[in-house]
Protein backbone atom coordinates (compact mmCIF):
# COMPACT_ATOMS: atom_id res chain seq x y z
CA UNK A 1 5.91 3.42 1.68
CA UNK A 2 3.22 3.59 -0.81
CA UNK A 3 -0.12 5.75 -0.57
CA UNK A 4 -2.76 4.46 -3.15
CA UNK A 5 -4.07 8.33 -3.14
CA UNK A 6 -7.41 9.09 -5.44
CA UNK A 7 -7.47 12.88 -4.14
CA UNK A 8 -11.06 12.23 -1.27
CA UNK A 9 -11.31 13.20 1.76
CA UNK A 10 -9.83 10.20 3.88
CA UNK A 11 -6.34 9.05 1.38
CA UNK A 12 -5.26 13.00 1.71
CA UNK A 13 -5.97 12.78 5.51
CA UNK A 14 -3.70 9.69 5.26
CA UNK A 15 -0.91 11.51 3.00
CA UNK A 16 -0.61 14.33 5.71
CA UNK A 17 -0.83 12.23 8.65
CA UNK A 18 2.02 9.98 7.13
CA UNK A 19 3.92 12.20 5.05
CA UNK A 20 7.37 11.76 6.42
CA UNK A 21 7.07 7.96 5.37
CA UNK A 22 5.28 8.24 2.16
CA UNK A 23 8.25 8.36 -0.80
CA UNK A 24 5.38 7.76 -3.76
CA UNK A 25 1.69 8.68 -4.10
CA UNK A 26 0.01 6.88 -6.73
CA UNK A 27 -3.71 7.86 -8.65
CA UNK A 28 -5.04 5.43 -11.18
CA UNK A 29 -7.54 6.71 -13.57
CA UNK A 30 -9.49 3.88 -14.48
CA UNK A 31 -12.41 5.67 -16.15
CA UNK A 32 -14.60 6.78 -13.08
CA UNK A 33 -16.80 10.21 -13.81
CA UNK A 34 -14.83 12.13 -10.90
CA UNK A 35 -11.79 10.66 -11.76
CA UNK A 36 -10.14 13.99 -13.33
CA UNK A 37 -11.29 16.32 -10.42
CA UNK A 38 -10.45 14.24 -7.88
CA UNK A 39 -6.56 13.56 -9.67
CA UNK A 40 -6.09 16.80 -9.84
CA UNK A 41 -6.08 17.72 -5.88
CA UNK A 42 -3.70 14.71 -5.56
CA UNK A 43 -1.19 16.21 -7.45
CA UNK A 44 -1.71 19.29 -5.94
CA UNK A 45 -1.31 18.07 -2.18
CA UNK A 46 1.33 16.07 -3.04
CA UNK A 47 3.22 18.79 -4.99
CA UNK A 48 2.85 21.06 -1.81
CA UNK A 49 4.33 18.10 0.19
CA UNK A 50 7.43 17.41 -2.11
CA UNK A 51 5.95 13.66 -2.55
CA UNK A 52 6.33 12.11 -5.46
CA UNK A 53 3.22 11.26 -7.23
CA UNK A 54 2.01 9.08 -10.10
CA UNK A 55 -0.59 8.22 -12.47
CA UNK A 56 -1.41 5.38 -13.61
CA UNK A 57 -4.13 4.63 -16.31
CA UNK A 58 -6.74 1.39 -15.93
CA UNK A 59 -8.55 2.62 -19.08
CA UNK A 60 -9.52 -1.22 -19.06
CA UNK A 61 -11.78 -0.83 -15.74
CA UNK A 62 -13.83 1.92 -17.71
CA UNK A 63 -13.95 0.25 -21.15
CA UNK A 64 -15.26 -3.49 -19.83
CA UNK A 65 -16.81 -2.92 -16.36
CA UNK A 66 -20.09 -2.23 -15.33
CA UNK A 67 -20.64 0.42 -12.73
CA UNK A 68 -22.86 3.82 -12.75
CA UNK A 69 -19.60 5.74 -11.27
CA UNK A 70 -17.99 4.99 -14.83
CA UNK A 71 -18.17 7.39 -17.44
CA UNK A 72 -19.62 4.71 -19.36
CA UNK A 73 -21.97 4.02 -16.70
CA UNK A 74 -25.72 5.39 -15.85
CA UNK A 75 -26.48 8.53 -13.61
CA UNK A 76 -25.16 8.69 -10.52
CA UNK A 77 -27.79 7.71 -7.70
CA UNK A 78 -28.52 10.00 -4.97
CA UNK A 79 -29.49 10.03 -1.32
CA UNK A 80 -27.15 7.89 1.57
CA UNK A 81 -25.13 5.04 1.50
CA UNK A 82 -27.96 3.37 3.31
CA UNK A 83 -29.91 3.24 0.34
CA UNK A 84 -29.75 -0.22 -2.23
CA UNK A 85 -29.56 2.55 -4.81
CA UNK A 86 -25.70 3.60 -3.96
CA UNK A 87 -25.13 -0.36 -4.75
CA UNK A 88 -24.91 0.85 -8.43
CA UNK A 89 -21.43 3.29 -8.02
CA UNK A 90 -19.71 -0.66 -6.85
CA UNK A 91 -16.49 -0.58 -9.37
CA UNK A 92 -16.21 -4.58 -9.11
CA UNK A 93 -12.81 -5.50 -7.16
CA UNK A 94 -11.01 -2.22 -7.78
CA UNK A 95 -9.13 -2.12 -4.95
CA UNK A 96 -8.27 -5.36 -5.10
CA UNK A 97 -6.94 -4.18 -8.50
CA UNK A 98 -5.10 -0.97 -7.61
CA UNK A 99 -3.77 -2.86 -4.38
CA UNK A 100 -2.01 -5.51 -7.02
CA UNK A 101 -0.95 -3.04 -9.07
CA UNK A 102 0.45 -0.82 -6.04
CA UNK A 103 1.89 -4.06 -4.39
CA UNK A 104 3.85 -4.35 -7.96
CA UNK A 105 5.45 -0.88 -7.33
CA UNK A 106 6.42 -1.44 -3.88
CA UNK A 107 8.42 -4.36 -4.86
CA UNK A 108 10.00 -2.57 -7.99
CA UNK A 109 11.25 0.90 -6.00
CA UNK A 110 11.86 -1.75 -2.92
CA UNK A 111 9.34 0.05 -0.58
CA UNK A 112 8.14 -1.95 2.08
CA UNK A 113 4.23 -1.17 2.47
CA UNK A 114 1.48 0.02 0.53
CA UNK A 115 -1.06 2.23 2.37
CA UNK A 116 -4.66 1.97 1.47
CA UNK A 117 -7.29 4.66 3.03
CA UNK A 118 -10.41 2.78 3.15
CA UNK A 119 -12.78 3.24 6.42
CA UNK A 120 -15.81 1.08 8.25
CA UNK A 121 -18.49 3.06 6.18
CA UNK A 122 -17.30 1.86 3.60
CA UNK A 123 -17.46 -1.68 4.47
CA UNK A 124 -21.63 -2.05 3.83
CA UNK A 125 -21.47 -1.50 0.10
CA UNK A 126 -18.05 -1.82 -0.91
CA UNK A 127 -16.83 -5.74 -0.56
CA UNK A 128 -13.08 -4.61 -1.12
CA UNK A 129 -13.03 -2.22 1.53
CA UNK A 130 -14.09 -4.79 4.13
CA UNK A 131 -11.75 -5.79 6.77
CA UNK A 132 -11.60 -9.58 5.75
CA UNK A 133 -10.70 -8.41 1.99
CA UNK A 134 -7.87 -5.98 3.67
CA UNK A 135 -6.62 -9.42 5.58
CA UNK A 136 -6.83 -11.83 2.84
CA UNK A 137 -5.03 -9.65 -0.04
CA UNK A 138 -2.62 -7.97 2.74
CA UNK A 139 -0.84 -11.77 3.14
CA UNK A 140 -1.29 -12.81 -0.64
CA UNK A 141 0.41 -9.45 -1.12
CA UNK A 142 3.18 -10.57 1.41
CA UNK A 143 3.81 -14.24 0.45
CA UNK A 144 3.84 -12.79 -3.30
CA UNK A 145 6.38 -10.33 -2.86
CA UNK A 146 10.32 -11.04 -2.56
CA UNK A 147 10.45 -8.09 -0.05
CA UNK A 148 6.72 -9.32 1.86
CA UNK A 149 4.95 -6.13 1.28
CA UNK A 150 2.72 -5.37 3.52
CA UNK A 151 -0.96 -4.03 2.86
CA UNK A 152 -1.67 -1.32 5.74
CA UNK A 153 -5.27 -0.15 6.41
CA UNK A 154 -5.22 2.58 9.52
CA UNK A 155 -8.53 3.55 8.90
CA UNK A 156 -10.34 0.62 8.80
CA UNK A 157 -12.14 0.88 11.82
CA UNK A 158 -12.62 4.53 11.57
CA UNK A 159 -15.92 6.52 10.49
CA UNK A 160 -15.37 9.46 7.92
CA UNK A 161 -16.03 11.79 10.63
CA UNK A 162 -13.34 10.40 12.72
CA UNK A 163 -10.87 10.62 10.06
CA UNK A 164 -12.35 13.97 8.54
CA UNK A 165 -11.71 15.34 12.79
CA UNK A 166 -7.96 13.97 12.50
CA UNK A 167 -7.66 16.22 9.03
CA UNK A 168 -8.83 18.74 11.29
CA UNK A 169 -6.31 18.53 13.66
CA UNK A 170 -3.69 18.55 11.38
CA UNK A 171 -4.53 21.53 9.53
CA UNK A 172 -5.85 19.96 6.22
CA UNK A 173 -7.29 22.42 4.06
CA UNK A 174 -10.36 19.93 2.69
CA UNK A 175 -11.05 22.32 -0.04
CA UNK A 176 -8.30 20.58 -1.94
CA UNK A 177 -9.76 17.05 -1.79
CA UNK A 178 -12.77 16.17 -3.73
CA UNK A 179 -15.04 13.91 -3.61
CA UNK A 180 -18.58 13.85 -5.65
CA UNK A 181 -19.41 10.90 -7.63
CA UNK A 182 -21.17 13.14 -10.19
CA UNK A 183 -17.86 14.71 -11.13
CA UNK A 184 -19.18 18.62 -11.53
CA UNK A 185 -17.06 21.86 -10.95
CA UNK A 186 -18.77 21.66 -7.42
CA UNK A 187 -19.94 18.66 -5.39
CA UNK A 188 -23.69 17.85 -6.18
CA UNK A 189 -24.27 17.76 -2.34
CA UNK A 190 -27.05 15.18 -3.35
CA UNK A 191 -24.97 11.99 -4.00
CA UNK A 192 -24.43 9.10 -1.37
CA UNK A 193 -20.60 10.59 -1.25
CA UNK A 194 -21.22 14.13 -0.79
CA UNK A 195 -23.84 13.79 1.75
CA UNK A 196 -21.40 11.55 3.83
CA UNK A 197 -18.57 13.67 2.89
CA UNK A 198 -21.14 16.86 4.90
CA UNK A 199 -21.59 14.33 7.70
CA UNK A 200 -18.00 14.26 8.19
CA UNK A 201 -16.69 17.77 7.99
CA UNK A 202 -19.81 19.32 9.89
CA UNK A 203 -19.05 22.28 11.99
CA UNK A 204 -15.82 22.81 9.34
CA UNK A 205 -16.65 22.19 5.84
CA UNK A 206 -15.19 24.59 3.59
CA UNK A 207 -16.73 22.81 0.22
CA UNK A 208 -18.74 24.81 -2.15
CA UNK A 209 -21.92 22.69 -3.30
CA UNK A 210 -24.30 23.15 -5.81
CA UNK A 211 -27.38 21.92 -3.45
């Protein structure tokens, strides 16, 4: 099994809760402005789980798309995801890149699912995240593979703070994930991501923000 694993909040909940089936994380830089922190806690959880882990450059995504969470994007909106503003940080189809590429792997090392950590609060701003994305590219993923790969989404239906209280349970230290759009030594705390990411680990946050 394959974890597409950026270094958040909700893929490292999903790398501890499945660790004994997850042979091969996999990061993809692809240009974004909290790309490096965020890579960086991967490798670290993964290293303290003895999972193999990956990284894969998109430099493409950051050279020829248009988003504001690209480096060669504008500033980094803030307030919720409620507002039209957080419309802007929308890499266009980037999971349904990474899931291709992941897919592509799976088939290769002859793993038999790809794991993908996206959640319902997600699904308002980000098309790729939706549940009727996750259906359509989990059977074009299957019917294209020799092996029918399958495309699993366990969080789907889940809010951050439902995954963030499963973390909890499992012992997570979330001071190893990261998750600030802005891409600073310490979360903003003023981005649509951070203030979500609060939301979720209320009562147990141990993240150091600047506001």
């Amino acid at each position: 099994m394959i974890l597409v694993y950026s270094g958040g909040l909700d893929s490292t909940t999903l790398l501890y809760e499945y660790k004994d089936r997850i042979s091969l994380a996999v990061s993809f830089d692809y240009g974004s402005k909290h790309n490096a922190r965020e890579i960086e806690f991967a490798k670290e959880n993964c290293r303290r789980l003895g999972i193999r882990h990956l990284v894969i450059p998109l430099g493409f995504i950051g050279q020829y798309f248009r988003s504001d969470l690209l480096q060669s994007g504008g500033e980094i909106p803030e307030g919720s995801y409620a507002d039209g503003n957080m419309h802007s940080t929308v890499v266009p189809f980037r999971n349904g890149i990474m899931l291709a590429v992941a897919a592509g792997l799976a088939e290769s090392y002859d793993e038999d699912a790809v794991l993908l950590a996206n959640h319902s609060g997600d699904h308002a701003i980000y098309p790729d995240c939706r549940p009727e994305f996750i259906d359509a590219i989990a059977e074009a993923v299957r019917t294209g593979t020799y092996n029918g790969v399958k495309v699993l989404s366990p969080y789907c239906h889940l809010t951050k703070r439902e995954i963030a209280l499963r973390g909890k349970a499992l012992g997570i230290d979330y001071s190893l994930t990261y998750s600030c759009y802005k891409g600073g030594e310490k979360h903003c705390g003023k981005c649509g991501t951070c203030i979500e990411r609060k939301e979720a680990l209320e009562g147990f946050d141990p993240t150091e923000y600047e506001a």
